[in-house]
Protein backbone atom coordinates (compact mmCIF):
# COMPACT_ATOMS: atom_id res chain seq x y z
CA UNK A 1 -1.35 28.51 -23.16
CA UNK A 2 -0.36 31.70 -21.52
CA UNK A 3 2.31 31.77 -18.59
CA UNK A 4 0.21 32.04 -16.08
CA UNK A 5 -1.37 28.46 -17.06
CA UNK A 6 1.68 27.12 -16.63
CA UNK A 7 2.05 25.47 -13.26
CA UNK A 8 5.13 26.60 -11.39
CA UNK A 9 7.73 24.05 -11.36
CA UNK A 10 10.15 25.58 -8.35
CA UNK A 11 11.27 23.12 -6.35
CA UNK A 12 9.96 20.45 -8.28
CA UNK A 13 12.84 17.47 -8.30
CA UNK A 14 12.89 13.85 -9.96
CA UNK A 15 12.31 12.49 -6.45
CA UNK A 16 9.61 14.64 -5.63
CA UNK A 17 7.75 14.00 -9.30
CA UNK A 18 8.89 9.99 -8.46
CA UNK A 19 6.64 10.31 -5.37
CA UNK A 20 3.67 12.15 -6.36
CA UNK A 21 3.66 9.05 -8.86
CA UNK A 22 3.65 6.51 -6.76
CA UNK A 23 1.59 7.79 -4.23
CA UNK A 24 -0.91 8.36 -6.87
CA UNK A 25 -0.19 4.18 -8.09
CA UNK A 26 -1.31 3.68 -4.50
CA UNK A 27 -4.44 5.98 -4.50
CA UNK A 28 -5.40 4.06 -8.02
CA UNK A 29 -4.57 0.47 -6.07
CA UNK A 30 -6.66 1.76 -3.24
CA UNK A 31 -9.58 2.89 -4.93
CA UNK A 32 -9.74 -0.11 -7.23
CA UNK A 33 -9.92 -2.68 -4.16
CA UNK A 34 -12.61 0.16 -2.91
CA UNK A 35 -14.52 -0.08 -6.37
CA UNK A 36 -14.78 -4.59 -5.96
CA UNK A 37 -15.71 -4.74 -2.76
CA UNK A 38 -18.35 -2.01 -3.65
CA UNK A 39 -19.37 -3.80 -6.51
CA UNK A 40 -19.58 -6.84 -4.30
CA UNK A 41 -21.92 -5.43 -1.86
CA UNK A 42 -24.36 -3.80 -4.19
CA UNK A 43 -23.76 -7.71 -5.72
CA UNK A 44 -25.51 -9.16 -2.30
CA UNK A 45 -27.90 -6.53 -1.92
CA UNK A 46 -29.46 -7.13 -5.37
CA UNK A 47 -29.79 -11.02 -4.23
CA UNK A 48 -31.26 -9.80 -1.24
CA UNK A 49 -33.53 -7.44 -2.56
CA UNK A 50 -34.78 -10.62 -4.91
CA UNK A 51 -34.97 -12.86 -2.07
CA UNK A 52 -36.62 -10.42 -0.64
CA UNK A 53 -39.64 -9.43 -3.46
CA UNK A 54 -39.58 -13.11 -3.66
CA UNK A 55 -40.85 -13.50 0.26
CA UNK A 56 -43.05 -10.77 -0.11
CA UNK A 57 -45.01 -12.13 -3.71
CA UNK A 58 -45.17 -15.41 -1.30
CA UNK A 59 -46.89 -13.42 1.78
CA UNK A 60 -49.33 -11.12 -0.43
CA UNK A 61 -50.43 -14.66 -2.09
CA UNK A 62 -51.22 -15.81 1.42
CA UNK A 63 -52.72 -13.29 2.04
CA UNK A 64 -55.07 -13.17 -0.92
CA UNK A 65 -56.27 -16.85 0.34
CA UNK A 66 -56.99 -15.78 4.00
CA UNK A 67 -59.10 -12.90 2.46
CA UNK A 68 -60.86 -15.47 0.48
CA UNK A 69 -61.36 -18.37 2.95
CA UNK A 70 -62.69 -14.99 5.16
CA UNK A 71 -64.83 -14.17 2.63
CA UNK A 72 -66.41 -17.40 1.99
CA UNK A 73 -66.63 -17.99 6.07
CA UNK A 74 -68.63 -14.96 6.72
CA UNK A 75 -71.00 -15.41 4.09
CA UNK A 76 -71.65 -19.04 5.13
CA UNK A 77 -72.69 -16.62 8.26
């Protein structure tokens, strides 16, 4: 690693290094609680999404019989 790799450490105290780890604890906290309640909502929209193709297999089956019954009627005609 040359020198100029090496980050500059000026100023750089115990309290200052105690910080920057606990603020980045609390970043990690943060985004985890982010990350569940993501993983909750994608969660509901997958049930939705099968309630959902559920309704719709329903409504194109329906449909299917109304196009027969409307079949058979106009050729009764």
């Amino acid at each position: 690693m040359s020198t100029s790799e090496i980050p500059d450490a000026t100023g750089m105290t115990f309290e200052k290094v105690w910080l920057a780890i606990h603020e980045t604890q609390k970043l990690i906290r943060e985004n985890t609680e982010q990350q569940k309640e993501t993983d909750e909502q994608i969660k509901q929209l997958s049930e939705q999404q099968k309630q959902t193709d559920i309704q719709l297999k329903q409504i194109r089956k329906e449909i299917r019989r109304d196009l027969k019954q409307t079949d058979l009627q106009v050729k009764r005609t």
